[in-house]
PDB file of N, CA and C in Angstrom:
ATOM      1  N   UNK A   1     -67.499  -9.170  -7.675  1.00  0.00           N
ATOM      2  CA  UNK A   1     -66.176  -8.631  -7.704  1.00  0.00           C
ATOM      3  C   UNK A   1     -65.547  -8.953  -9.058  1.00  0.00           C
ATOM      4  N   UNK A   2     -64.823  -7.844 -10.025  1.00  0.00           N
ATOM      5  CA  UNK A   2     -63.908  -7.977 -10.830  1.00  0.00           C
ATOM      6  C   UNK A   2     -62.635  -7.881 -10.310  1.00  0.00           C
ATOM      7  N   UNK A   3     -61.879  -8.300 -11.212  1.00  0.00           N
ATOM      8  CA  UNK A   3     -60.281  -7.590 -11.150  1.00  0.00           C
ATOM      9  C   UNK A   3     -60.113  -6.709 -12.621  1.00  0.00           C
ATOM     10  N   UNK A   4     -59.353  -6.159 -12.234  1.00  0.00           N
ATOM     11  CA  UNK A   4     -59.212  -5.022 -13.225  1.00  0.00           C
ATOM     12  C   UNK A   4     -57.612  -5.455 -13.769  1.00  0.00           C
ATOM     13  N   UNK A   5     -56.769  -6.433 -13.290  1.00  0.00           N
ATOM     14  CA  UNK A   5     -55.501  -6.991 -13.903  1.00  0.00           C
ATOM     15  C   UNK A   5     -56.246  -7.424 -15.552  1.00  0.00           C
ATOM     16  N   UNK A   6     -55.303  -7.699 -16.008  1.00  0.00           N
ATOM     17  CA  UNK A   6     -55.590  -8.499 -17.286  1.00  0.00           C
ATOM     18  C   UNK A   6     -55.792  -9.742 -17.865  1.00  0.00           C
ATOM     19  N   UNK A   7     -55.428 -10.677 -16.588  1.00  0.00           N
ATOM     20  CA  UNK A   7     -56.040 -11.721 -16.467  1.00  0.00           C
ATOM     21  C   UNK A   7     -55.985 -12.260 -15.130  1.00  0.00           C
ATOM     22  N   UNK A   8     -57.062 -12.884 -14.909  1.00  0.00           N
ATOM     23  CA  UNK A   8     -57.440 -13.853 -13.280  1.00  0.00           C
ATOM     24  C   UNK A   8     -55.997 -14.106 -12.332  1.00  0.00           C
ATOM     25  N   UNK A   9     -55.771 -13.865 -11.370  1.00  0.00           N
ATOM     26  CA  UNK A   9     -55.072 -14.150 -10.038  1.00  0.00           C
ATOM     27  C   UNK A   9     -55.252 -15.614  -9.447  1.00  0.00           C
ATOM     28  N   UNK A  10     -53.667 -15.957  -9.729  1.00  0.00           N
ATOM     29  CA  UNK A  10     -53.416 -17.193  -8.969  1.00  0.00           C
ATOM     30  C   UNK A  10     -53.762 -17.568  -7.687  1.00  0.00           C
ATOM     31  N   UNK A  11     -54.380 -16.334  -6.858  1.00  0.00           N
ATOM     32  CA  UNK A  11     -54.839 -16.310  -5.501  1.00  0.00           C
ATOM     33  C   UNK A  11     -56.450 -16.663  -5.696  1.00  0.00           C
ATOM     34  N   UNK A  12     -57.018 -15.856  -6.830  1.00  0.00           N
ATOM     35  CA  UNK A  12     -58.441 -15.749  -6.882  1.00  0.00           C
ATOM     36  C   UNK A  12     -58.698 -16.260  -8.674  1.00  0.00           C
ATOM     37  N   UNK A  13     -58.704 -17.349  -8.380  1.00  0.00           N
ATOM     38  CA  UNK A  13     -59.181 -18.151  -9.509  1.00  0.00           C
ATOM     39  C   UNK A  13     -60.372 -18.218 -10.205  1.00  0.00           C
ATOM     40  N   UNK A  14     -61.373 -17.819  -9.115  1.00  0.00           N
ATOM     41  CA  UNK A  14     -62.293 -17.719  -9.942  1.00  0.00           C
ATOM     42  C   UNK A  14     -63.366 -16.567  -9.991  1.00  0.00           C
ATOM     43  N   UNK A  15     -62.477 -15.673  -9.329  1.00  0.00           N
ATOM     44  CA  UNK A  15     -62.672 -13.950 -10.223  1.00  0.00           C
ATOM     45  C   UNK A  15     -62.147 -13.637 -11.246  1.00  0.00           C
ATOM     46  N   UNK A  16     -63.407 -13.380 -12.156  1.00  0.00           N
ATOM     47  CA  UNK A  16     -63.613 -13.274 -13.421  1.00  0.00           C
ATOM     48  C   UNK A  16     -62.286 -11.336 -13.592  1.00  0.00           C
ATOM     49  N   UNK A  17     -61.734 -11.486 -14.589  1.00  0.00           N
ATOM     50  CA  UNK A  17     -61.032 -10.372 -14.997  1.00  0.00           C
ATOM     51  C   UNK A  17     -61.682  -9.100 -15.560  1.00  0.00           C
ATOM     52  N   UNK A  18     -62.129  -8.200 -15.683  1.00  0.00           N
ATOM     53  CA  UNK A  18     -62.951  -6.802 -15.955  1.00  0.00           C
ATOM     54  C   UNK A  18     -62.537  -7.236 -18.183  1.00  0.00           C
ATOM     55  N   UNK A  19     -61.471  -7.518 -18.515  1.00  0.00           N
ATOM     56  CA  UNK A  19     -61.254  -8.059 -20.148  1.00  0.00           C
ATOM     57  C   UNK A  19     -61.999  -8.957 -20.605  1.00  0.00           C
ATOM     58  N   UNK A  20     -62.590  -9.967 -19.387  1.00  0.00           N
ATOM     59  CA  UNK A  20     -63.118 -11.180 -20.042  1.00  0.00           C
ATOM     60  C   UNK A  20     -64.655 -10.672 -20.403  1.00  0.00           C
ATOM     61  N   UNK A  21     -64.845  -9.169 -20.171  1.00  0.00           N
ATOM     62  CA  UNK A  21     -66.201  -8.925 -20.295  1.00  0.00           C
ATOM     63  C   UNK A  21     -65.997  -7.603 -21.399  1.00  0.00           C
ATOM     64  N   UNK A  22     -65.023  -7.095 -21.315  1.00  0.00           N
ATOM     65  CA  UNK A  22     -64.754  -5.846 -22.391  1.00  0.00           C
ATOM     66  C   UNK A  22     -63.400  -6.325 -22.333  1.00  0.00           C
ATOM     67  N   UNK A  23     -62.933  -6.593 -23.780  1.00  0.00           N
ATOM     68  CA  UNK A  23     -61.813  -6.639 -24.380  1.00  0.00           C
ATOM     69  C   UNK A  23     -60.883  -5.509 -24.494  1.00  0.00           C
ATOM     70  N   UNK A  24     -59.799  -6.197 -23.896  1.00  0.00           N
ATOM     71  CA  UNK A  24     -58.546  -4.880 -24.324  1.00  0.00           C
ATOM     72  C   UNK A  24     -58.917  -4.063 -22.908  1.00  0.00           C
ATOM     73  N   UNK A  25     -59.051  -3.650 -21.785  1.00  0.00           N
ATOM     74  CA  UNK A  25     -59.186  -3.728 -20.869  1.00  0.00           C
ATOM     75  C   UNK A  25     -58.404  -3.781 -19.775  1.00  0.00           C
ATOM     76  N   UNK A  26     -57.464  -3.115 -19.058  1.00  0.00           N
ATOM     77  CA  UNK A  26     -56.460  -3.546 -18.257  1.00  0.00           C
ATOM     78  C   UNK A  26     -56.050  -2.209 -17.429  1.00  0.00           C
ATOM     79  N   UNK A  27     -56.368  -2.595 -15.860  1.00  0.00           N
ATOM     80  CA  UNK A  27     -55.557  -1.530 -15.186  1.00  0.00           C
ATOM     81  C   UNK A  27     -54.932  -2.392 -13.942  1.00  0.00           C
ATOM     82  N   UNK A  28     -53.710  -2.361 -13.944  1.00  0.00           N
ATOM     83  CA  UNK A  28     -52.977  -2.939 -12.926  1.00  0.00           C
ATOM     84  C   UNK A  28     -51.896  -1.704 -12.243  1.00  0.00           C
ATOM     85  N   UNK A  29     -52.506  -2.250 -11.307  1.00  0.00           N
ATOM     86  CA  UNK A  29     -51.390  -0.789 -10.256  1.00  0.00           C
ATOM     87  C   UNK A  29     -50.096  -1.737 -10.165  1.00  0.00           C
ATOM     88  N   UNK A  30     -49.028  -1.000  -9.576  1.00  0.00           N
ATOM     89  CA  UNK A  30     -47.694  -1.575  -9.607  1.00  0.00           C
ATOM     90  C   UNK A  30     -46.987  -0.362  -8.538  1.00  0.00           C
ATOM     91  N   UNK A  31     -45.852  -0.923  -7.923  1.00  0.00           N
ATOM     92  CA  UNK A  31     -45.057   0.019  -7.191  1.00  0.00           C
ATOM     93  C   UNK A  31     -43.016  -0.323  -7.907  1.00  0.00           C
ATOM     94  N   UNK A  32     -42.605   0.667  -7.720  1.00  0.00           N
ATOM     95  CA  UNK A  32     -41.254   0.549  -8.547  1.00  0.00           C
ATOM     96  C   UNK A  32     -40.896   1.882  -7.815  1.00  0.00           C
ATOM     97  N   UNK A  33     -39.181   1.350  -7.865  1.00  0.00           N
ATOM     98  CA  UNK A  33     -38.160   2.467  -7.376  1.00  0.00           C
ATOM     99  C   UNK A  33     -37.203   2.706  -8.160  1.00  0.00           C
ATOM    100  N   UNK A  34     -37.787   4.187  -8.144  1.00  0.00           N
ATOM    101  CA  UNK A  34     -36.561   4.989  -9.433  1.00  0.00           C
ATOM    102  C   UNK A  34     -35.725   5.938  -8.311  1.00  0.00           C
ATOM    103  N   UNK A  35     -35.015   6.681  -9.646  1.00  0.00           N
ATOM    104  CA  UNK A  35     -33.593   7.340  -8.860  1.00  0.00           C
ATOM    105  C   UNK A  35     -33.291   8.450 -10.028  1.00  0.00           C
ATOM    106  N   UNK A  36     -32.919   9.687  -8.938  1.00  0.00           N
ATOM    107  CA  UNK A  36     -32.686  10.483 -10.072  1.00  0.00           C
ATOM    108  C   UNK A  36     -31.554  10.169 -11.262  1.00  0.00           C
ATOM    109  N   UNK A  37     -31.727  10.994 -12.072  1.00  0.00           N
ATOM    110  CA  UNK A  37     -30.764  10.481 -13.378  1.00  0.00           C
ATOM    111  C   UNK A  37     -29.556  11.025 -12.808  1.00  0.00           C
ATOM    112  N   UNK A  38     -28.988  11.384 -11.813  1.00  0.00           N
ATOM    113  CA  UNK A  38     -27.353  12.017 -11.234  1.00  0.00           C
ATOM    114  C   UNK A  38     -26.898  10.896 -10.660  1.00  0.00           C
ATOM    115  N   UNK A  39     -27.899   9.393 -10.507  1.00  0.00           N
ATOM    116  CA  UNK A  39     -26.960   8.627  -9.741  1.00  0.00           C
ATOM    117  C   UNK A  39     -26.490   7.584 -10.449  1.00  0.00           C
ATOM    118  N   UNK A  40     -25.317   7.354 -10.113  1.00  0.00           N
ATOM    119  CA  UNK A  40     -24.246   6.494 -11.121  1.00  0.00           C
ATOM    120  C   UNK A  40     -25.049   5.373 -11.377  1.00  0.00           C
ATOM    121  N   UNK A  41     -25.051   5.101 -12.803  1.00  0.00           N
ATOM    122  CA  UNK A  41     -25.417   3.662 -13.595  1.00  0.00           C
ATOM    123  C   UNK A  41     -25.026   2.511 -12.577  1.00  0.00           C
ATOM    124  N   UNK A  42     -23.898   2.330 -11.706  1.00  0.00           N
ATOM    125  CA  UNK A  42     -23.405   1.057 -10.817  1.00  0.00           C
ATOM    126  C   UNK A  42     -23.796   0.927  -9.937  1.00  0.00           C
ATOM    127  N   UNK A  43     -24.851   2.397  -9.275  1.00  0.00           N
ATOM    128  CA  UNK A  43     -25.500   2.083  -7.736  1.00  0.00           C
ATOM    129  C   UNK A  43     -26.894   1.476  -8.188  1.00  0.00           C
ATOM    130  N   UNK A  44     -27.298   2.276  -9.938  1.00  0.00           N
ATOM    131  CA  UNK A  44     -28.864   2.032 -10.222  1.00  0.00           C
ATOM    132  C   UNK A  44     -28.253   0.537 -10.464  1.00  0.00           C
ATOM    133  N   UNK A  45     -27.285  -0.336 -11.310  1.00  0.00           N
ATOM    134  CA  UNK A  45     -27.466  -1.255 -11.574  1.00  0.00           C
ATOM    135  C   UNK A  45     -27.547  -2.032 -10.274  1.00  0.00           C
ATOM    136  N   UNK A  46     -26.235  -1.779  -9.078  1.00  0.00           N
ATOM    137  CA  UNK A  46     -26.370  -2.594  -7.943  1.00  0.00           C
ATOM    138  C   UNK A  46     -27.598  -2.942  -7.042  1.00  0.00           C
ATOM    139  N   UNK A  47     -28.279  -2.080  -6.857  1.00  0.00           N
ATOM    140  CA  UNK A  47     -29.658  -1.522  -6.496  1.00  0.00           C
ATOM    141  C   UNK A  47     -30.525  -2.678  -6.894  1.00  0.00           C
ATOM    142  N   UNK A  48     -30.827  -2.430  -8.139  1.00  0.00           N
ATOM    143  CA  UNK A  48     -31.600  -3.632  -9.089  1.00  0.00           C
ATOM    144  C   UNK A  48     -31.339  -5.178  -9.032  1.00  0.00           C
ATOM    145  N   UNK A  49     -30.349  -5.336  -9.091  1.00  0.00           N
ATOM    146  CA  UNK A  49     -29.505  -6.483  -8.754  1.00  0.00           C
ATOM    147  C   UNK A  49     -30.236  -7.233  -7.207  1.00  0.00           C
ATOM    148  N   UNK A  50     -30.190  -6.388  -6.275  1.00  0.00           N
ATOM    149  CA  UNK A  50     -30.203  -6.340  -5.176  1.00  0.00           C
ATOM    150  C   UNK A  50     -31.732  -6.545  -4.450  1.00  0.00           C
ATOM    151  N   UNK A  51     -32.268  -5.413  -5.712  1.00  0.00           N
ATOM    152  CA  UNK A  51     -33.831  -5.988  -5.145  1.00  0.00           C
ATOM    153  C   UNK A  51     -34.199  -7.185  -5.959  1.00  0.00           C
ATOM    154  N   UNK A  52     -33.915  -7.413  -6.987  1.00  0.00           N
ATOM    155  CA  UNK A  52     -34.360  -8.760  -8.020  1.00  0.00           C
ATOM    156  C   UNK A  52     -34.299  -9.702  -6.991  1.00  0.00           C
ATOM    157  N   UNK A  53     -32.739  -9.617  -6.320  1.00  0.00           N
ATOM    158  CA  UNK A  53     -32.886 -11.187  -5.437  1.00  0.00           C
ATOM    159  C   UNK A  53     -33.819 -11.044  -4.803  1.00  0.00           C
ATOM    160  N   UNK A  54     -33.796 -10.168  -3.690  1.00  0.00           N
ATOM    161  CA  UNK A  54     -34.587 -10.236  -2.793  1.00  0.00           C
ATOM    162  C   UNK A  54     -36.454 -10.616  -3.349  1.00  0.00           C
ATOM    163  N   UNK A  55     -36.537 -10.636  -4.474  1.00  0.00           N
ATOM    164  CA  UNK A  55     -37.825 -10.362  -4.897  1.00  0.00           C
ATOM    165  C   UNK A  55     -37.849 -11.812  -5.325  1.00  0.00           C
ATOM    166  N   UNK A  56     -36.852 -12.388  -6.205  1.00  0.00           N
ATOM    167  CA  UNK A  56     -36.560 -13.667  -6.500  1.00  0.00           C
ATOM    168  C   UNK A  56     -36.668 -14.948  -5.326  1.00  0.00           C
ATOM    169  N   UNK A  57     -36.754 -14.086  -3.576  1.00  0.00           N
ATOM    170  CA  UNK A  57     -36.987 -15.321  -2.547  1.00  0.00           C
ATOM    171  C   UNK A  57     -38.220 -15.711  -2.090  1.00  0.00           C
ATOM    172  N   UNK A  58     -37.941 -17.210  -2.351  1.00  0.00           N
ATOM    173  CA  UNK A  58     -39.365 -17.718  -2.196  1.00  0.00           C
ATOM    174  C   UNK A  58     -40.625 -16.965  -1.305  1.00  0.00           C
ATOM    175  N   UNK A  59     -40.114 -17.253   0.075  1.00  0.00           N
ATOM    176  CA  UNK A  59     -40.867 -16.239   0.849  1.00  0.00           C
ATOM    177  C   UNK A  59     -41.579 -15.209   0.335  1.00  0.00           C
ATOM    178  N   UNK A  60     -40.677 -14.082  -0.079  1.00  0.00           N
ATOM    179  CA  UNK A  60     -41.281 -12.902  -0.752  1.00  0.00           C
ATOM    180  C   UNK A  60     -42.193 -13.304  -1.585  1.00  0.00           C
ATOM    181  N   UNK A  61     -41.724 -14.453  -2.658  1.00  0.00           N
ATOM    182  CA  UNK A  61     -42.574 -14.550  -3.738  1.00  0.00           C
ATOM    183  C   UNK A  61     -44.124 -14.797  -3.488  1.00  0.00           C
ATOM    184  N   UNK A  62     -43.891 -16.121  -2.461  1.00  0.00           N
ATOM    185  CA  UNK A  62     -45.111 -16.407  -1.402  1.00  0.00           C
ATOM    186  C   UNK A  62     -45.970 -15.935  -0.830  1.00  0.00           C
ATOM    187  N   UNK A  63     -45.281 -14.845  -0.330  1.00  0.00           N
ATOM    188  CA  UNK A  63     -46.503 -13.625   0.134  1.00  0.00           C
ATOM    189  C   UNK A  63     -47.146 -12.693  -0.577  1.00  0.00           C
ATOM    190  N   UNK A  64     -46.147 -12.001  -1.784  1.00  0.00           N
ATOM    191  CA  UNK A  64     -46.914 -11.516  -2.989  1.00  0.00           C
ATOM    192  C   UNK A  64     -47.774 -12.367  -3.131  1.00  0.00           C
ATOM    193  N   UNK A  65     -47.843 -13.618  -3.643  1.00  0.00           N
ATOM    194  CA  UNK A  65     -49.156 -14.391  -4.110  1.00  0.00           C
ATOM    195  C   UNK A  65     -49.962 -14.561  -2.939  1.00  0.00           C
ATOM    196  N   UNK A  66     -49.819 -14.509  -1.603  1.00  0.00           N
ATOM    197  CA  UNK A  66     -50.694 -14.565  -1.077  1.00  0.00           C
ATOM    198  C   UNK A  66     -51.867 -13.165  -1.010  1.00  0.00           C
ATOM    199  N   UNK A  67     -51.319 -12.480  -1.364  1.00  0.00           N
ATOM    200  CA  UNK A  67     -51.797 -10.784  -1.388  1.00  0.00           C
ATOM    201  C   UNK A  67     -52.411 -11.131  -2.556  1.00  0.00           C
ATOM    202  N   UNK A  68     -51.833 -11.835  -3.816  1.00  0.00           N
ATOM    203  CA  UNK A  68     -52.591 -11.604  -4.679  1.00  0.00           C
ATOM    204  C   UNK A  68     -51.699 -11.197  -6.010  1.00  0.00           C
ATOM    205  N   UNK A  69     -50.759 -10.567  -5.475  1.00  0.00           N
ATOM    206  CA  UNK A  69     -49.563  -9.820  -6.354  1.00  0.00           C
ATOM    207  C   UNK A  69     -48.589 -10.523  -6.902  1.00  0.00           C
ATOM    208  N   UNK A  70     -47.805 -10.196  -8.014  1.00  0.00           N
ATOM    209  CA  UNK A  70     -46.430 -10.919  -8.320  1.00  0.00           C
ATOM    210  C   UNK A  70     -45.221 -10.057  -8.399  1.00  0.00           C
ATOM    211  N   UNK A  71     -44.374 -10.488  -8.426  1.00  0.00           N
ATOM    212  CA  UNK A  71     -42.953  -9.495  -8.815  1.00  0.00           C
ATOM    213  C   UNK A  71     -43.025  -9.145 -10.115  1.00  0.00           C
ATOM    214  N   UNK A  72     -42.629  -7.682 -10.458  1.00  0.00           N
ATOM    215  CA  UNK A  72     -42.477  -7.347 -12.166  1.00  0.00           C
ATOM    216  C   UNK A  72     -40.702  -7.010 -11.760  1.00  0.00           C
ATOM    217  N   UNK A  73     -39.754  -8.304 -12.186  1.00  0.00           N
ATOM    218  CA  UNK A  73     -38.664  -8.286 -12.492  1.00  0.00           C
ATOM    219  C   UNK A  73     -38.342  -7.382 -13.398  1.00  0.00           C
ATOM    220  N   UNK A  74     -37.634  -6.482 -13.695  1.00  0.00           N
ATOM    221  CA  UNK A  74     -36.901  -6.069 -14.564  1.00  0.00           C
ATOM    222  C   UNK A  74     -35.709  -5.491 -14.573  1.00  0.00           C
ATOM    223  N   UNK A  75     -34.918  -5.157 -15.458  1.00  0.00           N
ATOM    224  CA  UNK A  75     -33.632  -3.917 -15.556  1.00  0.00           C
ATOM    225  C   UNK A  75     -34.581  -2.688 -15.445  1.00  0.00           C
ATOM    226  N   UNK A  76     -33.290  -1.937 -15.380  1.00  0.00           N
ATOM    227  CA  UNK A  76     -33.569  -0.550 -14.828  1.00  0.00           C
ATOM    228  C   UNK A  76     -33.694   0.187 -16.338  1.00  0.00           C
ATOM    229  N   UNK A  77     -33.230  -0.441 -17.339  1.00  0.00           N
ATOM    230  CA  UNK A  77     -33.777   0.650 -18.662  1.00  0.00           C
ATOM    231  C   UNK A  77     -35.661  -0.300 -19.371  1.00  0.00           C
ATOM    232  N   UNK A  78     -35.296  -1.458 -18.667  1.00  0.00           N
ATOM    233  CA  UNK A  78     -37.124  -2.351 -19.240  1.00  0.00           C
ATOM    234  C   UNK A  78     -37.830  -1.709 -18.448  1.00  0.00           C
ATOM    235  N   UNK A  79     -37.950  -0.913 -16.797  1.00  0.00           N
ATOM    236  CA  UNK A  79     -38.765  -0.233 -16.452  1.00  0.00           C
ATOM    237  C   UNK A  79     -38.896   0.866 -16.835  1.00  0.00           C
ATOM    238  N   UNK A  80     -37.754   1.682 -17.182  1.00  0.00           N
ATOM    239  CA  UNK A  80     -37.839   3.208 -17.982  1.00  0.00           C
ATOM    240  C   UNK A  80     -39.085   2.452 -19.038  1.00  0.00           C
ATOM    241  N   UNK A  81     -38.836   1.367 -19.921  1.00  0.00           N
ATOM    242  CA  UNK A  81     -39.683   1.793 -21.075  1.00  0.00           C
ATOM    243  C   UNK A  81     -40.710   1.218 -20.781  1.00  0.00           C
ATOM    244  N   UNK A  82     -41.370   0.518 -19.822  1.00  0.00           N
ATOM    245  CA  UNK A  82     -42.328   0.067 -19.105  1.00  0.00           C
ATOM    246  C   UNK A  82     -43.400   1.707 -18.321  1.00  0.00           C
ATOM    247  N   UNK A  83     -42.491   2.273 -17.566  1.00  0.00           N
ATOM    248  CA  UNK A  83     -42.804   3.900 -16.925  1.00  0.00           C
ATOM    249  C   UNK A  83     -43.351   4.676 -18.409  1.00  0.00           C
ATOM    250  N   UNK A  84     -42.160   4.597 -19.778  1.00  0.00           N
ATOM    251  CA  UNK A  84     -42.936   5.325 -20.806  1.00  0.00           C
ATOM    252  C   UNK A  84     -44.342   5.249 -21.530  1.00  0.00           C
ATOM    253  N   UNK A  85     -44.194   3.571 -21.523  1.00  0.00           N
ATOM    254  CA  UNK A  85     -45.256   2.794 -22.012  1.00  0.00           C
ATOM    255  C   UNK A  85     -46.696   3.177 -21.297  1.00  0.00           C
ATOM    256  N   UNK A  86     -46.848   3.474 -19.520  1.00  0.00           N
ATOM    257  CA  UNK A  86     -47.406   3.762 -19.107  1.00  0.00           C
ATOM    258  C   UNK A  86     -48.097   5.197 -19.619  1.00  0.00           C
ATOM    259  N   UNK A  87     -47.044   6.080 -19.284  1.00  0.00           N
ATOM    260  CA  UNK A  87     -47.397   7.297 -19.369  1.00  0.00           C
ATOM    261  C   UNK A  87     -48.304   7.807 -20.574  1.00  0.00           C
ATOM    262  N   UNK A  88     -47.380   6.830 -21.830  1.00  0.00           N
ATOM    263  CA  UNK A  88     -48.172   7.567 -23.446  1.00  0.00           C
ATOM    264  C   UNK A  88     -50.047   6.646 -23.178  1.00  0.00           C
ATOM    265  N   UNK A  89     -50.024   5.746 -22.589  1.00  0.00           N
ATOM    266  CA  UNK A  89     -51.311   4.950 -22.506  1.00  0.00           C
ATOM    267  C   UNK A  89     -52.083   5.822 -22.041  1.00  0.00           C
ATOM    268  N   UNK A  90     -51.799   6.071 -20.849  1.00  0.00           N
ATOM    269  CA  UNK A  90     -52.882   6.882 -19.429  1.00  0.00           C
ATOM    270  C   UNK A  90     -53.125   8.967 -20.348  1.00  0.00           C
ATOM    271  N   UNK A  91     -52.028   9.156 -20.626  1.00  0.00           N
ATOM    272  CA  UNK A  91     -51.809  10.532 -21.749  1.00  0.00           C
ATOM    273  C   UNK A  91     -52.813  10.692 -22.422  1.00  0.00           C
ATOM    274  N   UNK A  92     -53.008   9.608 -23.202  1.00  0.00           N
ATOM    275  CA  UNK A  92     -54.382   9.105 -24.215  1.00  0.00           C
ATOM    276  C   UNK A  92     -55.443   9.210 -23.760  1.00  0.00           C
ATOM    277  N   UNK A  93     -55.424   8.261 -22.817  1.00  0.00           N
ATOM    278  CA  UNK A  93     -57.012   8.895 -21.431  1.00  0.00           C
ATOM    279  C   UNK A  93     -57.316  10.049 -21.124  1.00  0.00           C
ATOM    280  N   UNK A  94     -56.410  10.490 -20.586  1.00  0.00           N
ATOM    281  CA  UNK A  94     -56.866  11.532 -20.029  1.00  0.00           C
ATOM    282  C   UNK A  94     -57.229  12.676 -21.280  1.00  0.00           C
ATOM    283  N   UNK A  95     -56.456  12.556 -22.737  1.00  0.00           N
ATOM    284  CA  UNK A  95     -56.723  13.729 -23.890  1.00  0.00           C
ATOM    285  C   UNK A  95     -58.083  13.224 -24.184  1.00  0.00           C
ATOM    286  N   UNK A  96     -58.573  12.203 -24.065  1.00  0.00           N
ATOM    287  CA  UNK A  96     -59.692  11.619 -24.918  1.00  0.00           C
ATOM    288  C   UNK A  96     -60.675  11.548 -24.070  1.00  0.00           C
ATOM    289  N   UNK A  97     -60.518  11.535 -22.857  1.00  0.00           N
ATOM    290  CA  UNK A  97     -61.376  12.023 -21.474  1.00  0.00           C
ATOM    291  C   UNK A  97     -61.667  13.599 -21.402  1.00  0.00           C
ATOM    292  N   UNK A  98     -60.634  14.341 -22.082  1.00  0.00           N
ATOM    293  CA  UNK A  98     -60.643  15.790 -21.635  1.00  0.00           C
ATOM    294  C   UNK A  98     -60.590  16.386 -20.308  1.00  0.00           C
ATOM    295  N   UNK A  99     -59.556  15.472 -19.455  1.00  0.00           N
ATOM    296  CA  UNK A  99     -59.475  15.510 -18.365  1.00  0.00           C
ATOM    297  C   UNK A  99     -58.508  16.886 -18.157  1.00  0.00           C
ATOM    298  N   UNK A 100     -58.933  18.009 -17.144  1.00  0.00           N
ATOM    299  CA  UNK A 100     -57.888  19.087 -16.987  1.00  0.00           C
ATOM    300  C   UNK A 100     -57.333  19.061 -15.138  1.00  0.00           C
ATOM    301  N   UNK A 101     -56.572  19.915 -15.235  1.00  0.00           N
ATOM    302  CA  UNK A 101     -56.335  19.908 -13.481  1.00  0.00           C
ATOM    303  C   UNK A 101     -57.013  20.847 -13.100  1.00  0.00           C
ATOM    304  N   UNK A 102     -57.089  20.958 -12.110  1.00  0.00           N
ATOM    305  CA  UNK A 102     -57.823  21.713 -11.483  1.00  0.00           C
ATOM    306  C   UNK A 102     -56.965  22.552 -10.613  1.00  0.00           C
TER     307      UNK A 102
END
């Protein structure tokens, strides 16, 4: 078994990471909640606010690591450029893959 994160899991210590064998290397899935751009900056900020704590309680934190997972804290404009960051990466793949839809 690899992991395909970018480096080894606090759960699984001593599964080796898919980087430690090819450098530069990294696919980590993630889940995040967006909102269309019509809804007021104070519900997206309250929102955020709102899940941070909840994400910030031990418990929660606890069970992410027991899964394996961690919280990716952020504001709501560090995930926009986190979502962009994604997109231009995977963009690249797929042009350099020559991947089409079908």
């Amino acid at each position: 078994m690899l992991l395909t994160a970018a480096t080894r899991l606090g759960a699984l210590p001593d599964v080796p990471a898919v980087s430690e064998f090819v450098p530069g290397y990294e696919f980590s899935a993630f889940f995040g909640i967006g909102a269309s751009k019509k809804v007021p900056t104070s519900i997206v900020e309250k929102l955020n606010k709102e899940i941070n704590a909840g994400l910030a309680d031990p418990m929660v934190k606890q069970r992410l690591a027991d899964l394996g997972s961690s919280a990716f804290v952020v504001s709501p404009a560090e995930f926009g450029k986190f979502i962009a960051g994604e997109t231009e990466k995977w963009a690249k793949v797929i042009r350099a893959a020559n991947i089409k839809p079908e």
